[in-house]
Structure formats: structure tokens, C-alpha cells
N, C-alpha and C. Protein backbone atom coordinates (compact mmCIF):
# COMPACT_ATOMS: atom_id res chain seq x y z
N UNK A 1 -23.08 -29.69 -71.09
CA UNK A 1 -21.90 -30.21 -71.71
C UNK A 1 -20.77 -29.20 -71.72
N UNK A 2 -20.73 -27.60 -71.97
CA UNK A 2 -20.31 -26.80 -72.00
C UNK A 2 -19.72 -27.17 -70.79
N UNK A 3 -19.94 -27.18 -69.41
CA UNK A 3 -19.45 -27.25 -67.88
C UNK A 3 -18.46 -28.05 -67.64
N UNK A 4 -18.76 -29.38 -68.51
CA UNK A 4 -18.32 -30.44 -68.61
C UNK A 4 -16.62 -30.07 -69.43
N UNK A 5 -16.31 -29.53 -70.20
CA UNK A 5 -15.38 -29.46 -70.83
C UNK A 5 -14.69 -28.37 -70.69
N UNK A 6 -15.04 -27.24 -69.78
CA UNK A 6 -14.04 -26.49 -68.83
C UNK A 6 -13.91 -26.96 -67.64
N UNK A 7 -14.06 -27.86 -66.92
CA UNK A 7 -13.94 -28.45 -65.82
C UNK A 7 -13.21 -29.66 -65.99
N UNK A 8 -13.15 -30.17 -67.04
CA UNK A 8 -11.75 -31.31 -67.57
C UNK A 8 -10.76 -30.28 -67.69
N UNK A 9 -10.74 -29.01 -68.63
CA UNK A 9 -9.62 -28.45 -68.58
C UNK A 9 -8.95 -27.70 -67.72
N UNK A 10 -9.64 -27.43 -66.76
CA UNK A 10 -9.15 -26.93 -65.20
C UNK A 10 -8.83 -28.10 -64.57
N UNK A 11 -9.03 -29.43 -64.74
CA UNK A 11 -8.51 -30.15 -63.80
C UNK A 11 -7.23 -31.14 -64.73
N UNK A 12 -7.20 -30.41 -65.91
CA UNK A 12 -6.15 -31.24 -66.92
C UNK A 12 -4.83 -30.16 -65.69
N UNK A 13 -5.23 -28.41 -66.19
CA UNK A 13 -4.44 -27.38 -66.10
C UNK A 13 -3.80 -27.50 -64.39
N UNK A 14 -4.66 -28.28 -63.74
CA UNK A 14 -4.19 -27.96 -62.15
C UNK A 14 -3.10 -29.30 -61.96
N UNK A 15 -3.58 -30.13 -62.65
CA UNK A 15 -2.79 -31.45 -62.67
C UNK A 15 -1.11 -30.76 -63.12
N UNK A 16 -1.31 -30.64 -64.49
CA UNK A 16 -0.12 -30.14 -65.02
C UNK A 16 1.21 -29.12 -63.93
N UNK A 17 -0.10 -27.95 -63.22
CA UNK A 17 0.71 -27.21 -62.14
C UNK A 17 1.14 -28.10 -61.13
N UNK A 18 0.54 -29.42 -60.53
CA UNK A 18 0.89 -29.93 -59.28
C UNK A 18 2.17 -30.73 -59.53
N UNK A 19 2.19 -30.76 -60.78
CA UNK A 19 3.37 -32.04 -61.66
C UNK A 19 4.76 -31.00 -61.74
N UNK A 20 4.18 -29.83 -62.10
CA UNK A 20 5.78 -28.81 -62.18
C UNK A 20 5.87 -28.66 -61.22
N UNK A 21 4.93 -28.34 -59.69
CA UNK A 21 5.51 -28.08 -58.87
C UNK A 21 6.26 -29.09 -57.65
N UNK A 22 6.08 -30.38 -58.48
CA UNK A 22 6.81 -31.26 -57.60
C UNK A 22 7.78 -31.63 -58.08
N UNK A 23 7.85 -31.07 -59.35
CA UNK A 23 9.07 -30.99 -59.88
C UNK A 23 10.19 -30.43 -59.43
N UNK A 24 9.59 -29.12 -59.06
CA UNK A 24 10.58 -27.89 -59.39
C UNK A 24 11.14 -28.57 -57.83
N UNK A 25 9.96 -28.56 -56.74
CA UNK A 25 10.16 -29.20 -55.17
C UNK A 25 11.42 -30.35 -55.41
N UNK A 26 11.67 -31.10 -56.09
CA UNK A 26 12.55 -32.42 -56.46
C UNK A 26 13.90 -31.65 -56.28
N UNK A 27 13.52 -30.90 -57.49
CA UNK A 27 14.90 -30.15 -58.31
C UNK A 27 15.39 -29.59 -56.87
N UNK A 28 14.96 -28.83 -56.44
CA UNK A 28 15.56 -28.03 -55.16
C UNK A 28 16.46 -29.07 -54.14
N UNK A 29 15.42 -29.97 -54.10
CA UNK A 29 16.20 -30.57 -52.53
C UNK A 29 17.08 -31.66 -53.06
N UNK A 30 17.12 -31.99 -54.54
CA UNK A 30 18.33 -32.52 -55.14
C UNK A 30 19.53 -31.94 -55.53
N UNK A 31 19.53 -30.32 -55.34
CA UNK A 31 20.50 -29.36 -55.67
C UNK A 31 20.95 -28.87 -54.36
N UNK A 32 20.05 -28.88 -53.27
CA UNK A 32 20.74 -29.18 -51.58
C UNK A 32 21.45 -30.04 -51.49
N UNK A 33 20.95 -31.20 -51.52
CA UNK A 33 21.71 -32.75 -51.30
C UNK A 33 22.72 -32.62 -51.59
N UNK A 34 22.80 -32.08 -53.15
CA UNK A 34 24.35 -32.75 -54.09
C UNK A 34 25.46 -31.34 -53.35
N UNK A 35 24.91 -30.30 -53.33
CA UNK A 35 25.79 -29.02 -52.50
C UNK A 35 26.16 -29.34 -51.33
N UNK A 36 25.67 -29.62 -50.18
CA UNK A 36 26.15 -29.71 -48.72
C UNK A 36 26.34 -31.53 -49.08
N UNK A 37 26.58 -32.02 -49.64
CA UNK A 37 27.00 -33.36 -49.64
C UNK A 37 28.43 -33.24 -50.71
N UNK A 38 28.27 -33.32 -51.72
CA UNK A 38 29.79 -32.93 -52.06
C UNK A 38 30.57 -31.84 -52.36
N UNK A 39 30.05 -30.62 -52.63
CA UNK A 39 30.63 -29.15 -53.17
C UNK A 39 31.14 -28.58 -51.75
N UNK A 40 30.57 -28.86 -50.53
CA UNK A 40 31.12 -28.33 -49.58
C UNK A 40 31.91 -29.13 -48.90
N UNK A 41 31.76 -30.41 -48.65
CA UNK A 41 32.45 -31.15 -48.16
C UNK A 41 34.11 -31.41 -48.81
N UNK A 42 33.97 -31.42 -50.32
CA UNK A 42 35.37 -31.05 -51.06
C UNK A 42 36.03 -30.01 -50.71
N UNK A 43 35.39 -28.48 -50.62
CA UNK A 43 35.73 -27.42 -50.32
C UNK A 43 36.83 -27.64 -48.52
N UNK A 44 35.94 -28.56 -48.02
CA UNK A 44 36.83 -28.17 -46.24
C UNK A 44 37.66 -29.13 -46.64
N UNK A 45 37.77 -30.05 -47.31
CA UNK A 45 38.79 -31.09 -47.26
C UNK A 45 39.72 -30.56 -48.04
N UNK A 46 39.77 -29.56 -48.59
CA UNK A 46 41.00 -29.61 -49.28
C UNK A 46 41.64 -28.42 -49.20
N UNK A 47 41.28 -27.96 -48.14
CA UNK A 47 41.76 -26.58 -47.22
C UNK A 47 42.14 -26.60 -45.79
N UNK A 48 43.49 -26.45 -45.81
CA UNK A 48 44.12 -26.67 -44.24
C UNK A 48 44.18 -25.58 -43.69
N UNK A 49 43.39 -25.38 -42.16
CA UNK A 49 43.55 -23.94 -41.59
C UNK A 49 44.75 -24.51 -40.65
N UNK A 50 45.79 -23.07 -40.52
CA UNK A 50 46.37 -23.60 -39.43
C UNK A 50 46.64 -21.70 -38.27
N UNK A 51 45.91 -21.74 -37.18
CA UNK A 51 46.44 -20.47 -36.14
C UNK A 51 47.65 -19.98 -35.55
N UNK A 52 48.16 -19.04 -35.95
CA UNK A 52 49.23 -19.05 -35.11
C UNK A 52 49.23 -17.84 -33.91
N UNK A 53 49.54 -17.99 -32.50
CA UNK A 53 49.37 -16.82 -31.80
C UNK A 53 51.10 -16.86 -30.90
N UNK A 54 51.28 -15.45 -31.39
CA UNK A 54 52.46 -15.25 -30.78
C UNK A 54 52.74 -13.88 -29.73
N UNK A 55 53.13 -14.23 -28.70
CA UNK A 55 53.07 -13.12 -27.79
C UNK A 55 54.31 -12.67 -27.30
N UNK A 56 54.24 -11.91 -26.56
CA UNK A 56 55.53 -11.14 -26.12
C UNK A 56 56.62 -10.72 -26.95
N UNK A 57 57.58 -11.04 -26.95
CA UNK A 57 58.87 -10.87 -27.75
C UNK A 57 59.43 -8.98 -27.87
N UNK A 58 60.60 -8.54 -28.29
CA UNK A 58 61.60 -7.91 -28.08
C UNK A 58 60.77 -6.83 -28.93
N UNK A 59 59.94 -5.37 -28.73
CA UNK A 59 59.44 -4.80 -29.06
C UNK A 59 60.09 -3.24 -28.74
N UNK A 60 61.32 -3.57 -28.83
CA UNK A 60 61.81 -1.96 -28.97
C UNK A 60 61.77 -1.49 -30.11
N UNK A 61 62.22 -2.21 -31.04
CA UNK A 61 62.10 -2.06 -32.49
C UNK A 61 61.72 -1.88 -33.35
N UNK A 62 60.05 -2.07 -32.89
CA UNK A 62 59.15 -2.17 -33.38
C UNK A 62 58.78 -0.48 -33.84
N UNK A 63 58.43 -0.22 -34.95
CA UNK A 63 58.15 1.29 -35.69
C UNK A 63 57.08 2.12 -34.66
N UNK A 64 55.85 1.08 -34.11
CA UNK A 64 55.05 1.98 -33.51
C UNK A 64 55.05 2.30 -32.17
N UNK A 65 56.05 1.80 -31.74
CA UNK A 65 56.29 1.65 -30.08
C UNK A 65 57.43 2.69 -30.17
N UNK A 66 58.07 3.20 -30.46
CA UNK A 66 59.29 4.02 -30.34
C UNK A 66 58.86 4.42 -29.00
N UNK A 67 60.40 4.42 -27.99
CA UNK A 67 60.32 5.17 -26.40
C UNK A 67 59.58 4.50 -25.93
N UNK A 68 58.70 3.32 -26.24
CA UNK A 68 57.44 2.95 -24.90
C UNK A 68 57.77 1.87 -24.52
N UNK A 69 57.23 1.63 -23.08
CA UNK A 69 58.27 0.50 -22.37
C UNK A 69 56.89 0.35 -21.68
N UNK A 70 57.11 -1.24 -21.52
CA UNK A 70 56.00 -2.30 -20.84
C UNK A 70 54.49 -2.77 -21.84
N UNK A 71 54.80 -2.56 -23.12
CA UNK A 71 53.69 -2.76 -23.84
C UNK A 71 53.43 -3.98 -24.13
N UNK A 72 52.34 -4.58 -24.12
CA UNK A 72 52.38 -6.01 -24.60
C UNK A 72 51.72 -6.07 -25.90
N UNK A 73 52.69 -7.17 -26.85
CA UNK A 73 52.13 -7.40 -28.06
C UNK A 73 51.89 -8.88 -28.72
N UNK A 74 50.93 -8.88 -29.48
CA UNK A 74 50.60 -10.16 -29.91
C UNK A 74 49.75 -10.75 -31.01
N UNK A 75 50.97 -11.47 -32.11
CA UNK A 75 50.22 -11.91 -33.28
C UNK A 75 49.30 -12.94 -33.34
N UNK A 76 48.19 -12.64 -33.76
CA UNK A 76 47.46 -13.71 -34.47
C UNK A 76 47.29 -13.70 -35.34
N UNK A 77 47.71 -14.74 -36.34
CA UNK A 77 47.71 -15.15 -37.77
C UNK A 77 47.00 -16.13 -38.41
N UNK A 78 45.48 -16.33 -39.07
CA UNK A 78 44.90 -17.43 -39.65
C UNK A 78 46.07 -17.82 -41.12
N UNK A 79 46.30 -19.40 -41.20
CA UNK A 79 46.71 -19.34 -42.63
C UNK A 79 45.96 -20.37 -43.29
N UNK A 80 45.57 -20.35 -44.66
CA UNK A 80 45.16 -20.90 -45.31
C UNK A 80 45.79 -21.80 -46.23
N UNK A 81 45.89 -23.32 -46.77
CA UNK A 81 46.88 -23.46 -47.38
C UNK A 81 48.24 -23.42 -47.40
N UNK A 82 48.99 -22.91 -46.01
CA UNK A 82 49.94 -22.47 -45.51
C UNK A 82 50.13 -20.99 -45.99
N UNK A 83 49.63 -20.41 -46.70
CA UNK A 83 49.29 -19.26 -46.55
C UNK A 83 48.88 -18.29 -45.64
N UNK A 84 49.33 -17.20 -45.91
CA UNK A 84 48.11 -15.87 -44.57
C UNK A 84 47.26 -15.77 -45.11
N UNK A 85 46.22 -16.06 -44.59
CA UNK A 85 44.82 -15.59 -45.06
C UNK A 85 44.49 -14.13 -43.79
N UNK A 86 44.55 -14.37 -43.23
CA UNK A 86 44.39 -12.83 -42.00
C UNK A 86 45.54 -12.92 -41.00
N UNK A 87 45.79 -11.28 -40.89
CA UNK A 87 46.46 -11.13 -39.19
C UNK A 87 46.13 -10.36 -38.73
N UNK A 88 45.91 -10.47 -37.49
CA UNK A 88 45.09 -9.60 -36.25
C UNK A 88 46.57 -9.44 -35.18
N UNK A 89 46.92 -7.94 -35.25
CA UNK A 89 48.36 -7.38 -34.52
C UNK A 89 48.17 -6.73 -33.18
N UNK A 90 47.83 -7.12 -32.00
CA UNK A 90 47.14 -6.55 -30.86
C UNK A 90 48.41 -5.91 -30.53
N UNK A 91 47.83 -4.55 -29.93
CA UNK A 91 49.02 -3.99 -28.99
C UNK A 91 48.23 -3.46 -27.64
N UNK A 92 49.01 -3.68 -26.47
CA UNK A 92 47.79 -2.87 -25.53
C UNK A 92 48.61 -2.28 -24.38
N UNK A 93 48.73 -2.02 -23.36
CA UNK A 93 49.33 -1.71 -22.09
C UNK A 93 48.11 -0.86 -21.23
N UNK A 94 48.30 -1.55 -19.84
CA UNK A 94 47.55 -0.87 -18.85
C UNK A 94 47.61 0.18 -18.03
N UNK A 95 47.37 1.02 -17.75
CA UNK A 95 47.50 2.77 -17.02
C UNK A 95 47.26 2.65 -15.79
N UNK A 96 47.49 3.54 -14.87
CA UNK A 96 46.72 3.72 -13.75
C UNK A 96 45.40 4.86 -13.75
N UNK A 97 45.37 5.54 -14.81
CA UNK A 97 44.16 6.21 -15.26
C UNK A 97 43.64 6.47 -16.72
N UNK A 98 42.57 6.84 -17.09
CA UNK A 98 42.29 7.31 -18.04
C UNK A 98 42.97 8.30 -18.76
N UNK A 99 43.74 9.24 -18.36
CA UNK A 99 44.33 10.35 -18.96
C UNK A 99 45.35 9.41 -19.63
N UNK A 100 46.34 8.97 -18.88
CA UNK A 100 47.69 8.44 -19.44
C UNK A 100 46.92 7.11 -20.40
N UNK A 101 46.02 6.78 -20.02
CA UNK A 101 45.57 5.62 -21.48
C UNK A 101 45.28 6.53 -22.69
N UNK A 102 44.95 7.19 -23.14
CA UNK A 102 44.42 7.88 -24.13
C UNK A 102 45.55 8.89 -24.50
N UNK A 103 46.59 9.13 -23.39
CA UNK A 103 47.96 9.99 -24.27
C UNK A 103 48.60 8.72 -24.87
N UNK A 104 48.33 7.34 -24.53
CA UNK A 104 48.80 5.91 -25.27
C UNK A 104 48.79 5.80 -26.75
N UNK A 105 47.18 5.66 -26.64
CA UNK A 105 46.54 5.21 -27.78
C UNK A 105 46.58 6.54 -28.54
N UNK A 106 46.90 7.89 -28.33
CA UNK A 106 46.98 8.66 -29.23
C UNK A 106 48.35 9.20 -30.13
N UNK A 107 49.25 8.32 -28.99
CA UNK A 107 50.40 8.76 -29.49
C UNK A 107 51.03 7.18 -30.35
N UNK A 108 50.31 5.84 -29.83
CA UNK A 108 50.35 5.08 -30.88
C UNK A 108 49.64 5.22 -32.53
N UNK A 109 48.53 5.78 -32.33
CA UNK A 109 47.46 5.88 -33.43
C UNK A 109 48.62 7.22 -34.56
N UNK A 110 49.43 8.01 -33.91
CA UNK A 110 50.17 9.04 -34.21
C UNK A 110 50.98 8.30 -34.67
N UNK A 111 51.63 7.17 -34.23
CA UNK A 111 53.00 6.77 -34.99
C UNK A 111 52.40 5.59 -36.21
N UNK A 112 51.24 5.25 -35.87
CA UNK A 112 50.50 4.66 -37.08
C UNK A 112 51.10 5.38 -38.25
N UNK A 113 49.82 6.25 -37.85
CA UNK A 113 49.33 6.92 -39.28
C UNK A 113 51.04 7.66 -40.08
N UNK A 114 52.03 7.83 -38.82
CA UNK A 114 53.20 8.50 -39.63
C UNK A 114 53.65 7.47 -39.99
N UNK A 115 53.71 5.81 -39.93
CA UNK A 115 54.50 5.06 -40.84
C UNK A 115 53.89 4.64 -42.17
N UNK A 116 52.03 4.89 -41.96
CA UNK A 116 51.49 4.43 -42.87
C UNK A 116 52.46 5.40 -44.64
N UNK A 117 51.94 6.52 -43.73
CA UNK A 117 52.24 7.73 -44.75
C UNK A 117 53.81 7.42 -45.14
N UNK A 118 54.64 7.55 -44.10
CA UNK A 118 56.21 7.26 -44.62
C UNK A 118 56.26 6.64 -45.98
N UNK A 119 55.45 5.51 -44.98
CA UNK A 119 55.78 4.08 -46.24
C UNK A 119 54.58 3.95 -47.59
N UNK A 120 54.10 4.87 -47.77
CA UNK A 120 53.08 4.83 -48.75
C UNK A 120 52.31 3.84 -48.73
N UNK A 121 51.51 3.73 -47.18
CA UNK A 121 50.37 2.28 -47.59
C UNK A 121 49.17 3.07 -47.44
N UNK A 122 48.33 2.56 -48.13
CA UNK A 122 46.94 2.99 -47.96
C UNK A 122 45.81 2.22 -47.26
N UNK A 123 45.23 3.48 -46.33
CA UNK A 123 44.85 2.92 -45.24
C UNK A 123 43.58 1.73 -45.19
N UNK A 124 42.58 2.32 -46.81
CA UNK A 124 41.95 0.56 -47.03
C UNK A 124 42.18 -0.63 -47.21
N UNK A 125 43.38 -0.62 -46.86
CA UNK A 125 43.81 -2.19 -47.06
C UNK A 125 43.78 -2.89 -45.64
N UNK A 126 43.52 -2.12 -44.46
CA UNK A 126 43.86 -2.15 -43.39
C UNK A 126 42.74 -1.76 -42.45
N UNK A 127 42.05 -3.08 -41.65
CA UNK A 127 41.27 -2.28 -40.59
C UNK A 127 41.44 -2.01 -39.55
N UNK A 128 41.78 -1.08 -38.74
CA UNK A 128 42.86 -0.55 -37.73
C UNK A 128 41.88 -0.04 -36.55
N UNK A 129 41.69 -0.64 -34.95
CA UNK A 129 40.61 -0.22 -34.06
C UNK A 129 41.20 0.08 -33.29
N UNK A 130 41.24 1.49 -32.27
CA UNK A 130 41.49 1.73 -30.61
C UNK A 130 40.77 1.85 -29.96
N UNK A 131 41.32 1.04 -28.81
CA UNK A 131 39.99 1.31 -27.61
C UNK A 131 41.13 1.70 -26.27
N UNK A 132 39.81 2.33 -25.30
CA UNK A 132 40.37 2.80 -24.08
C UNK A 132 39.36 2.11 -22.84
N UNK A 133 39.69 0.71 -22.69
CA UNK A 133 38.30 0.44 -22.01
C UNK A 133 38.73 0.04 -20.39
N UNK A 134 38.99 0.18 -19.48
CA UNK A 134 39.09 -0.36 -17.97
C UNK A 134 40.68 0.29 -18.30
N UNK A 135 41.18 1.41 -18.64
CA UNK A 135 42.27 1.90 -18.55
C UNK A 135 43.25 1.26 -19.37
N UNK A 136 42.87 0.38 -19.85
CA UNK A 136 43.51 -0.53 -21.34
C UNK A 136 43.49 0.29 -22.42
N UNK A 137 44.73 0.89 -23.27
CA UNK A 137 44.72 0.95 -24.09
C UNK A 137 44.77 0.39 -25.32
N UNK A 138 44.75 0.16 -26.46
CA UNK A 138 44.61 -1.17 -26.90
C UNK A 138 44.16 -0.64 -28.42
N UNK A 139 45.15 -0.92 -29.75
CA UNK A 139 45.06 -1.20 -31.14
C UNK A 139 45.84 -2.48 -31.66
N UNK A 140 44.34 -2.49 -32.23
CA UNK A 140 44.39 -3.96 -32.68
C UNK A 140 43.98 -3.79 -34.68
N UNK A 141 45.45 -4.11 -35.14
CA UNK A 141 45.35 -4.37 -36.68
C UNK A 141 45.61 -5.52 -37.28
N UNK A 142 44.53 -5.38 -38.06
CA UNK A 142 43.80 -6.16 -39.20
C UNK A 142 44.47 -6.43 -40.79
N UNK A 143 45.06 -7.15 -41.17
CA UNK A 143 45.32 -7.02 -42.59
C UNK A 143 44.72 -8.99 -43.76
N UNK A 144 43.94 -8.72 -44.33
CA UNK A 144 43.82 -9.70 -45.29
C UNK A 144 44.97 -10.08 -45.79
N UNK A 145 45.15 -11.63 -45.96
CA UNK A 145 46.37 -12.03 -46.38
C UNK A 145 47.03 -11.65 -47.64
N UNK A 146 45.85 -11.52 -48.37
CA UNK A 146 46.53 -11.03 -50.11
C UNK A 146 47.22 -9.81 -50.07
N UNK A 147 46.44 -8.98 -48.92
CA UNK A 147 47.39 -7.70 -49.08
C UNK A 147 48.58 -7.37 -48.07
N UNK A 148 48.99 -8.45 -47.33
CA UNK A 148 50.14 -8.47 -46.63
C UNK A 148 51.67 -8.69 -47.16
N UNK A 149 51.90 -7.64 -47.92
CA UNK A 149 53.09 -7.85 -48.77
C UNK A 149 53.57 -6.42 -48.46
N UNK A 150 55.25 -6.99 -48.70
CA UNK A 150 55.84 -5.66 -48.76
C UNK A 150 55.80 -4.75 -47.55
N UNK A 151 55.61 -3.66 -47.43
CA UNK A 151 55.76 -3.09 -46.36
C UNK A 151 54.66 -2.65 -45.42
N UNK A 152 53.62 -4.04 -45.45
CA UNK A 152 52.63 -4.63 -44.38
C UNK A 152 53.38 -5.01 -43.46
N UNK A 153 54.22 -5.94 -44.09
CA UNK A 153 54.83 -7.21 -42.97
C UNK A 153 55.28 -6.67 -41.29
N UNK A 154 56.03 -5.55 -41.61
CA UNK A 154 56.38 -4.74 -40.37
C UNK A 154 54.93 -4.43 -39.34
N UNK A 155 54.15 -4.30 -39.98
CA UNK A 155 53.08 -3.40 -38.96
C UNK A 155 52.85 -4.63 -37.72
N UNK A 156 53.43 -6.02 -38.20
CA UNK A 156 52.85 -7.04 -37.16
C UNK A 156 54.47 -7.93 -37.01
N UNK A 157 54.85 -7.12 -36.99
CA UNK A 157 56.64 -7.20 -36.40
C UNK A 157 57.43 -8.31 -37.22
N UNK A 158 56.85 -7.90 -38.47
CA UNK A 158 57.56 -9.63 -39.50
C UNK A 158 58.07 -8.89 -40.85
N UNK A 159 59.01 -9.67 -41.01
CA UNK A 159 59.89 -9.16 -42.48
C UNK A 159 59.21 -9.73 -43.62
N UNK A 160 59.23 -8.73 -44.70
CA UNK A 160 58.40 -9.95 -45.70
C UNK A 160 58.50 -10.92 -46.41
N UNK A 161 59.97 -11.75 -46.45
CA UNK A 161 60.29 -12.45 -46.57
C UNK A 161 59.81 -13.83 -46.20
N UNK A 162 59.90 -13.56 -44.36
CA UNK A 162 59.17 -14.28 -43.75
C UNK A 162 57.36 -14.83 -43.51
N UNK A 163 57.18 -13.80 -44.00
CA UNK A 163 55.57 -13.79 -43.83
C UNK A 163 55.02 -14.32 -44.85
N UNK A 164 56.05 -14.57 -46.34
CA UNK A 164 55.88 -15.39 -47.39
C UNK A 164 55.89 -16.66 -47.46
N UNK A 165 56.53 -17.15 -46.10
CA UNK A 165 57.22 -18.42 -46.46
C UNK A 165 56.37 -19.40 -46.03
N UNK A 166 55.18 -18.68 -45.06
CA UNK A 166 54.68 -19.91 -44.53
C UNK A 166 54.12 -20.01 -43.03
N UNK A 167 53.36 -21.07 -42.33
CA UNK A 167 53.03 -21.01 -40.93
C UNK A 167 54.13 -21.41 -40.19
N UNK A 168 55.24 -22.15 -40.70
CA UNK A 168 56.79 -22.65 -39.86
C UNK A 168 57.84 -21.64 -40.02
N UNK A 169 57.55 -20.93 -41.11
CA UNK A 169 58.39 -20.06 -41.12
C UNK A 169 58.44 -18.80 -39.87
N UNK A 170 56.93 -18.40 -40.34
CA UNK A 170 56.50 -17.09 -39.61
C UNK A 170 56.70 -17.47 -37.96
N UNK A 171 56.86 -18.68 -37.41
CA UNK A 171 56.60 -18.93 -36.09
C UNK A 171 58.16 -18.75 -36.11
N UNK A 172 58.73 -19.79 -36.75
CA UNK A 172 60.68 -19.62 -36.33
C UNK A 172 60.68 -18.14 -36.19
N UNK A 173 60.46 -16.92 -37.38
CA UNK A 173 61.11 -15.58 -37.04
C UNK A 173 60.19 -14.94 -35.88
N UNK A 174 59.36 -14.91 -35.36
CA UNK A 174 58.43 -14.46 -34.16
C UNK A 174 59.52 -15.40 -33.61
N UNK A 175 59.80 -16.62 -32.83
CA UNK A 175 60.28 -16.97 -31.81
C UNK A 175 61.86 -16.98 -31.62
N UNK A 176 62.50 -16.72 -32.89
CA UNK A 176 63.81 -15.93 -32.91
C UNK A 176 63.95 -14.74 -32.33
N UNK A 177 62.80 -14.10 -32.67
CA UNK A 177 62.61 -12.65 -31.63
C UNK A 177 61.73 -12.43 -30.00
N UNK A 178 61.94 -13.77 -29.65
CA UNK A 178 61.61 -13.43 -28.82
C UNK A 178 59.93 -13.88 -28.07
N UNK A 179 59.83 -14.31 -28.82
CA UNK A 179 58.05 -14.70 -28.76
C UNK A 179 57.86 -15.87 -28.06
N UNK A 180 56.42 -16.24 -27.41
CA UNK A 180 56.76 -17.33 -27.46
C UNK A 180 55.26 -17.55 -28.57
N UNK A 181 54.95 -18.74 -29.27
CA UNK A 181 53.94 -19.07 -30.37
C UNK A 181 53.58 -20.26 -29.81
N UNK A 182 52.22 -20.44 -30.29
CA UNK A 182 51.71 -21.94 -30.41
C UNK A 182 50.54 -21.87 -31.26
N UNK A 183 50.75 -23.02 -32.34
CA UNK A 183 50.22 -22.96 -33.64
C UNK A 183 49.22 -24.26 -33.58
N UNK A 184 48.10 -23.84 -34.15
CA UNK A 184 47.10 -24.67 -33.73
C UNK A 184 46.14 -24.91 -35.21
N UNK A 185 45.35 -26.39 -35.49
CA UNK A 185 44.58 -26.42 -36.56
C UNK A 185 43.21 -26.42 -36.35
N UNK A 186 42.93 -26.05 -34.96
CA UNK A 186 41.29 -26.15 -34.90
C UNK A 186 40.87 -24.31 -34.82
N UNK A 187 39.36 -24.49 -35.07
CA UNK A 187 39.11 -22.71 -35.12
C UNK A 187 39.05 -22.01 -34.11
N UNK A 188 39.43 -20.98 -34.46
CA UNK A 188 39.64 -19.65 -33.25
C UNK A 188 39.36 -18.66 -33.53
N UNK A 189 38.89 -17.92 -33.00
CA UNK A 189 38.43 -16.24 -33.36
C UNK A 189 40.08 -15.74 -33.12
N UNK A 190 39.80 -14.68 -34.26
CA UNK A 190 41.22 -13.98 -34.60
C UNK A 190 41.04 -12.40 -34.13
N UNK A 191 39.71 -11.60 -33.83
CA UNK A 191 39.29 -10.77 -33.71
C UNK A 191 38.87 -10.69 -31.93
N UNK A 192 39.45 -9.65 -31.62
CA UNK A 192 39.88 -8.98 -29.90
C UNK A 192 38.41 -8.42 -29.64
């Protein structure tokens, strides 16, 4: 009889575990469902991406180019909300060797770092890459939209006025100067 009445309570106790654990199993894939069914689906709907890529345009002016001639440059801008959410500022020009690519990129990376300093920005706000690859020289900067204020705006050839106003805005002053843009709502890698 003794056998008898720990063997009801091991099979009361296993019952009980198979009951929470199809519970808990419920709970889960009802807290999937309701997430990728409405929490995310609200989330994309009510967020407009829009790309903007602008190339060429009148780059004498530009702070980090001083004296250099034939460089090509080109914004890409994610915005969020009509907002900047990122800009990616490519600059590059091609050599006929390795030596003259790397007096490029060193004497761009040089006028960097002297406007950063001029202008008191600090350089974590900013992820800033050079490469020297098939005689391409080539820096390409990075700035998060929140911190594109003020005297960011220049590093990607825009006043900050403009860079406030918007994805129609930012394209009119890029193609006032010279650019040509085309602004797009499907996704694109922003990163070179």
C-alpha cells in the first residue's frame, strides 16, 4: 500500500509538470504570434524610409579637398520619418600608383582631423574609414542622424540648416550645387 501512494503522487506531481509545461509552451508561441503579428508590423508601418544618393557636384569648396582636383564625391543619406537617420560621405579619386594614392588619403585624413579639431567635434560621434585598394583612394564618413547638427553638416557638403529640413530639402541644396540625386524608398546599403 505504501508503493501505492507514492506512485499516485509521482504521477499526480508529473501530471502537474506536463500541465505547466504546456503552459508555459502556449504562453511563448502566443507572445510570438501577438509580436511579429502586430508590434512589428505597426513598427514598419509607421516608419517611412526614404535614400538619398547624390553625386558629383562643385567640390572646390569643400573644407577637405582644398587644392585637389578630379575627386569624386558622394552622399548617401538614409532618412527616417523625413529625418536623417545616417549619412555615409564617400570621397575617392584614382592614381596611377600606390605612392600618389596614399600621399591622397593622407593628406585628406590630414585635413580631416584639422577641421575636426578647428571646429571642436569629437571624433566619437563619427566613424571615419580609409582605404587604398586597386590605387583608389577612398574615405568614407559616417555620421548617425541625431548627431548631425551644427558643424557636422559640412563634413558631407550640407549647411545645417538644410540637413534639418528634410529629404526634399537636402536633395534641392545638393542639386543647387551641383549634384545630381535620386531619392529612393526601397532598401539600400548605405555602407561602401
Amino acid at each position: 500500500m505504501g508503493k501505492m501512494k507514492v506512485g499516485s503522487k509521482n504521477s499526480i506531481f508529473h501530471k502537474v509538470l506536463i500541465g505547466l509545461a504546456v503552459l508555459v509552451i502556449i504562453g511563448i508561441v502566443g507572445f510570438l504570434v501577438y509580436r511579429f503579428n502586430f508590434v512589428e508590423k505597426g513598427l514598419v508601418n509607421d516608419t517611412v524610409s526614404k535614400y538619398l544618393v547624390c553625386s558629383g557636384g562643385d567640390v572646390k569648396h569643400y573644407a577637405l579637398l582644398e587644392d585637389m582636383n578630379g575627386v569624386k564625391v558622394e552622399s548617401r543619406i538614409m532618412f527616417m520619418d523625413d529625418g536623417i537617420y545616417r549619412v555615409n560621405f564617400v570621397i575617392s579619386k584614382r592614381f596611377s600608383n600606390e605612392q600618389l594614392t596614399r600621399a591622397f588619403t593622407d593628406r585628406l585624413y590630414g585635413n580631416y582631423n584639422k577641421y575636426l579639431g578647428d571646429n571642436n567635434i569629437a571624433q566619437k560621434d563619427i566613424i571615419m574609414t580609409v582605404t587604398n585598394v586597386d590605387n583608389v583612394g577612398k574615405m568614407v564618413i559616417s555620421v548617425e542622424g541625431g548627431k548631425f547638427i551644427n558643424k557636422m553638416a559640412p563634413l558631407a557638403m550640407l549647411e545645417d540648416n538644410a540637413a534639418q529640413s528634410g529629404a526634399d530639402a537636402v536633395q534641392d541644396f545638393y542639386e543647387k550645387n551641383g549634384f545630381t540625386c535620386s531619392i529612393d524608398e526601397k532598401d539600400m546599403v548605405l555602407s561602401d
